[in-house]
Each structure stands twice: as C-alpha cells, then as structure tokens.
C-alpha atoms as a PDB file:
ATOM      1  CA  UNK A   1       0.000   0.000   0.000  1.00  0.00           C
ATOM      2  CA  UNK A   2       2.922   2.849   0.800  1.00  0.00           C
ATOM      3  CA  UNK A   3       4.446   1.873  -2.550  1.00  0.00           C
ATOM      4  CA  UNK A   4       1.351   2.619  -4.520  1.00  0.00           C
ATOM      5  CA  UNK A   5       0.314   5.766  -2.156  1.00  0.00           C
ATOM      6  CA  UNK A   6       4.130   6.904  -3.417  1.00  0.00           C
ATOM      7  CA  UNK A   7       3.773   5.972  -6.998  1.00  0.00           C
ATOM      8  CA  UNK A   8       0.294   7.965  -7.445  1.00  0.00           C
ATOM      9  CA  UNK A   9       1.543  10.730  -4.529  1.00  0.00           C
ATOM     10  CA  UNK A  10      -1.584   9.498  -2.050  1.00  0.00           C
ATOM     11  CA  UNK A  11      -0.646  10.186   1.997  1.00  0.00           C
ATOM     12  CA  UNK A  12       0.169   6.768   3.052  1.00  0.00           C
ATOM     13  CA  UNK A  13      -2.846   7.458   6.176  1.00  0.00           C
ATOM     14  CA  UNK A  14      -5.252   8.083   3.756  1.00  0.00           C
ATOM     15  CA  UNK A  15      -5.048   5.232   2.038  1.00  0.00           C
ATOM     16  CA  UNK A  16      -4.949   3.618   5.515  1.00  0.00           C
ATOM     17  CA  UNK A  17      -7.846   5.253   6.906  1.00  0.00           C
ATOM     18  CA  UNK A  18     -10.494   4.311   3.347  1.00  0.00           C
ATOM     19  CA  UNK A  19      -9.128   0.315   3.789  1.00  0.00           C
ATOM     20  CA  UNK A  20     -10.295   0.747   7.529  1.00  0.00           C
ATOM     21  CA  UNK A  21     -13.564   2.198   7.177  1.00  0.00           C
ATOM     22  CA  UNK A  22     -14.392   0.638   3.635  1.00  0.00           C
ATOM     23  CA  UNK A  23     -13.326  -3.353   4.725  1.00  0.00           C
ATOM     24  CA  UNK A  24     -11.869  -3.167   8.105  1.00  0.00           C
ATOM     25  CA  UNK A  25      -8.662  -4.449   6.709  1.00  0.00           C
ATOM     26  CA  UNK A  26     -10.438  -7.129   5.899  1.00  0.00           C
ATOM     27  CA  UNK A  27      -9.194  -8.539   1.852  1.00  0.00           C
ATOM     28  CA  UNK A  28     -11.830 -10.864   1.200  1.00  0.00           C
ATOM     29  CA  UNK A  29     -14.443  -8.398   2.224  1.00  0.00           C
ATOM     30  CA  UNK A  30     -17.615  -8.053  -0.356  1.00  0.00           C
ATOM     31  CA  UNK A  31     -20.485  -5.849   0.182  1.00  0.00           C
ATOM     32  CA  UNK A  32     -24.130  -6.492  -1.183  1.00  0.00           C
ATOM     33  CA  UNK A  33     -23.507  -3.595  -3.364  1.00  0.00           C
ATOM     34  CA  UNK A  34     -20.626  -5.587  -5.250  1.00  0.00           C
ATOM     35  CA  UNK A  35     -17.793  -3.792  -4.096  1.00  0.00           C
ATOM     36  CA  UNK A  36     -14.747  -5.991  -3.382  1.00  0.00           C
ATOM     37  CA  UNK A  37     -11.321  -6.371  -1.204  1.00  0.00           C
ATOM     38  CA  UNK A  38      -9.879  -3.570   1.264  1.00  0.00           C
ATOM     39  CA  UNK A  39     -10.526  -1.052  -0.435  1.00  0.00           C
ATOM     40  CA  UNK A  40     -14.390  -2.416  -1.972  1.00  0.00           C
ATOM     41  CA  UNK A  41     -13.884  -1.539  -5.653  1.00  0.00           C
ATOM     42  CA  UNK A  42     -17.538  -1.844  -7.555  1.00  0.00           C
ATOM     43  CA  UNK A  43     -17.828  -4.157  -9.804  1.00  0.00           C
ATOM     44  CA  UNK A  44     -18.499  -1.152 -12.216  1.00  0.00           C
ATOM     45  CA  UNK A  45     -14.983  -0.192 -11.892  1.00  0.00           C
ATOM     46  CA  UNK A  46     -13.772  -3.778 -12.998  1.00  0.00           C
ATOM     47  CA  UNK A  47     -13.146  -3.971 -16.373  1.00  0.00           C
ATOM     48  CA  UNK A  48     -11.387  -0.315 -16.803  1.00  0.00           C
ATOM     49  CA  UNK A  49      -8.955  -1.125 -13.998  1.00  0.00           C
ATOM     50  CA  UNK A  50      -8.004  -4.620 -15.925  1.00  0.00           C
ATOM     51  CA  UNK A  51      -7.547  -2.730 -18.790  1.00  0.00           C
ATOM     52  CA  UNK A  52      -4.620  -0.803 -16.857  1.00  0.00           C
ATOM     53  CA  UNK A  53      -3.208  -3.897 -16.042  1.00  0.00           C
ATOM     54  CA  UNK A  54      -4.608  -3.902 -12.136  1.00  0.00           C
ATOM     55  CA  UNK A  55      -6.576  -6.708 -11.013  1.00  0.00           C
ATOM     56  CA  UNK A  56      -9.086  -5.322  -8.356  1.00  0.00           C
ATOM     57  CA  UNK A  57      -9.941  -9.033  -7.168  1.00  0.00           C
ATOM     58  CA  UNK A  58      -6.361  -9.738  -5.420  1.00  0.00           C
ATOM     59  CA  UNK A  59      -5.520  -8.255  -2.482  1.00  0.00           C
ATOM     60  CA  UNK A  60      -2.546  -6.132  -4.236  1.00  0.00           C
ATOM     61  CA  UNK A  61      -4.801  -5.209  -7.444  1.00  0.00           C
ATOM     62  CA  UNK A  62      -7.244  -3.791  -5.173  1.00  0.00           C
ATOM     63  CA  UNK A  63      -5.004  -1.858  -3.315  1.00  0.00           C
ATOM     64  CA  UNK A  64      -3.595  -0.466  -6.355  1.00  0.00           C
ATOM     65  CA  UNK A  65      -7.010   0.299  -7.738  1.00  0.00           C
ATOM     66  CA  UNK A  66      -8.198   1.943  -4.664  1.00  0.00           C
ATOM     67  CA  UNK A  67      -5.388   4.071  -4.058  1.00  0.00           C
ATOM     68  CA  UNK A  68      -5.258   5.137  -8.209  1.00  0.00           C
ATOM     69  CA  UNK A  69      -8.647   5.901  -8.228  1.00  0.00           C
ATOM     70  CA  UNK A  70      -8.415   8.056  -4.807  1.00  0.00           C
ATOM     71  CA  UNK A  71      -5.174  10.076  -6.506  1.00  0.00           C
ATOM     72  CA  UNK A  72      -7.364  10.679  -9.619  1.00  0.00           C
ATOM     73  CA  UNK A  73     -10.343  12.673  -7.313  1.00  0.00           C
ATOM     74  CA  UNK A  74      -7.404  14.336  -4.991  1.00  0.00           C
ATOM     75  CA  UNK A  75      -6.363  15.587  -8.365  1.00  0.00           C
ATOM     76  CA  UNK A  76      -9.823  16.679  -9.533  1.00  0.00           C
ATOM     77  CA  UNK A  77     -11.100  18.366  -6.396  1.00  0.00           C
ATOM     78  CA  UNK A  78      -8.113  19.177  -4.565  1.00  0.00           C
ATOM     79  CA  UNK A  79      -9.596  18.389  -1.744  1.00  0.00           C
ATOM     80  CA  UNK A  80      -9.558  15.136   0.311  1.00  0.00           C
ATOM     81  CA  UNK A  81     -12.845  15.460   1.745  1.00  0.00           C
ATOM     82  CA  UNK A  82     -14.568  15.761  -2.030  1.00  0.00           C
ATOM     83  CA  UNK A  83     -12.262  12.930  -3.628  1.00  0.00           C
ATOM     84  CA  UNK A  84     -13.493  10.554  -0.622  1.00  0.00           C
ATOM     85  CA  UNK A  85     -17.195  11.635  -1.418  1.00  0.00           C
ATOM     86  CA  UNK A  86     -16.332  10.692  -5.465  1.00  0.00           C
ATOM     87  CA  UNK A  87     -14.531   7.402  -4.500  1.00  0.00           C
ATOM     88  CA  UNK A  88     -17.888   6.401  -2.327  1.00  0.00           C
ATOM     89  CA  UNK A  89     -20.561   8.176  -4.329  1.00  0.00           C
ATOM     90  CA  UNK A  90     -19.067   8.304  -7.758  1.00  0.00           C
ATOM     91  CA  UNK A  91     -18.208  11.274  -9.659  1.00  0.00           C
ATOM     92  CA  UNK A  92     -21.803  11.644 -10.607  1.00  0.00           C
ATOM     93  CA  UNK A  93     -23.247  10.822  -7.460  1.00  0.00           C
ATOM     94  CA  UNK A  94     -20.926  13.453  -5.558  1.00  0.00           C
ATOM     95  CA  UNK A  95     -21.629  16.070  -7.846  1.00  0.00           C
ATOM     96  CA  UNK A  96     -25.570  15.852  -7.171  1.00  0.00           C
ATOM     97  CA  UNK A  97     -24.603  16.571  -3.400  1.00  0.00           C
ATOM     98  CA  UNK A  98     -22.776  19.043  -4.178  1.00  0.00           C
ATOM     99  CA  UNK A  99     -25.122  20.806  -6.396  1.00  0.00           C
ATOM    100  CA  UNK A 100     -27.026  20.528  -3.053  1.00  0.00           C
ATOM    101  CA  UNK A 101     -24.488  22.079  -1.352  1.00  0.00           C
ATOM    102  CA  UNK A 102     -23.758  18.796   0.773  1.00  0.00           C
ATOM    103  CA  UNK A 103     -20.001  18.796   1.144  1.00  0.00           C
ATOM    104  CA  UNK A 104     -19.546  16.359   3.379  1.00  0.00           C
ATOM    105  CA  UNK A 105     -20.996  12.743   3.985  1.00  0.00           C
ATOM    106  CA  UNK A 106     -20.894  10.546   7.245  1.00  0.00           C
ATOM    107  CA  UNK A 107     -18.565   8.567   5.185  1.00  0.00           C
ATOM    108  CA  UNK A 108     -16.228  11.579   4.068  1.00  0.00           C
ATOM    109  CA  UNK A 109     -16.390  12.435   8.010  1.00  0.00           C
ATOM    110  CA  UNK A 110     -15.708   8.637   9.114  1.00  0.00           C
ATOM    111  CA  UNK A 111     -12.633   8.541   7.023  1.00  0.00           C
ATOM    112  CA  UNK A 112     -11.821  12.116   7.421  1.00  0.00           C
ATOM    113  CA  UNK A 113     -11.826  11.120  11.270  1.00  0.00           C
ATOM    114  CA  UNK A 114      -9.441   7.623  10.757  1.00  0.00           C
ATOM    115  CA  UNK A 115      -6.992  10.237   7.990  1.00  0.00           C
ATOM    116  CA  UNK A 116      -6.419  11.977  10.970  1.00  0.00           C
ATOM    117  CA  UNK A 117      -5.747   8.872  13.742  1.00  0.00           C
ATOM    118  CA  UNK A 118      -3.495   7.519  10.878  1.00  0.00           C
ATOM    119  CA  UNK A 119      -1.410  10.304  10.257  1.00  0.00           C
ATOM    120  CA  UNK A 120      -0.878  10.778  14.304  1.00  0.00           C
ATOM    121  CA  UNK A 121       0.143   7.245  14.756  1.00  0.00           C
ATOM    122  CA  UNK A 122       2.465   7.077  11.568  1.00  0.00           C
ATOM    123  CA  UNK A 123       3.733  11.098  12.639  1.00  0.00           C
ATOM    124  CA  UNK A 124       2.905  12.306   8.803  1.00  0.00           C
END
C-alpha cells in the first residue's frame, strides 16, 4: 500500500484510513452492493482497472485500484474530503450533493476522522 500511495503521490494514512472504514482491513471483504477487497472496488470499476493492467480481485490489485482511483479525485477536487465523497458516491453521485451544497458525507467524516488517527500514529 505505501508503494502505490508513493507511486500515485496518495498520503500513506489516507489510504490507511479508506481500507479501515471501507473493509476493516479485511481482503476478502464483499459488500451487497458488489464492491470488493480492502478497499471495496464496484464491480463497475472492474473492467477499466483490468484494462490498466490492475486486477481489483487480489488483495494487491485492489489496493492499487483503490489508491489510483483516490489520486485521480485528490487531483480533480483538490480536496480530500470531495475525492473521498467521489470514490464512495461516484463522480456523478458526488456532484448531485454538491449541487445541493452537501459537502460532506458521514462517510467523508468517518474517514476524514481515521486520515487523521493515521497520520498521528504514523507522525505524517
């Protein structure tokens, strides 16, 4: 997981704190929404990620996946708080909140919360 947070510049407790609340750590975790592994990639995301050579079903794939597709909505929003409401809503999704002006979810705030414990414990 730190080798992917460094190869798509991700803080190493982020990643950290969306595998704890998403799966608990736990890599065989699947949700009744499809979503798979530590870091519960939808199904939806599957075949994309394959085609960039990551395989969201093994534990390293789906670490790789997660953490890409978290760098890609840090890059887009700038803002940690809106790429972890893209990464659970969806792009889409995240944008109808925010054309709500909802800014922040109980998710965004329950990883938002663990981001925080991470980077104390890890002294980022």
């Amino acid at each position: 997981m730190q080798d992917c947070c460094e190869k798509y510049n991700v803080p190493y407790a982020l990643a950290l704190a969306i595998a704890e609340v998403e799966s608990h750590f736990d890599p065989d975790a699947k949700s009744s929404t499809n979503d798979f592994g530590l870091m519960q990639i939808n199904a939806i995301n599957l075949d994309w990620l394959r085609d960039m050579g990551m395989d969201p079903l093994t534990p390293a794939g789906n670490i790789e996946s997660g953490v890409y597709i978290i760098a890609q909505h840090l890059q887009a929003y700038g803002d940690p708080e809106l790429a972890l409401m893209a990464y659970n809503n969806g792009q889409t999704g995240a944008k109808k909140l925010w054309n709500k002006g909802i800014y922040q979810t109980g998710y965004s705030q329950k990883v938002m919360s663990a981001f925080a414990k991470w980077t104390s414990i890890l002294g980022a």
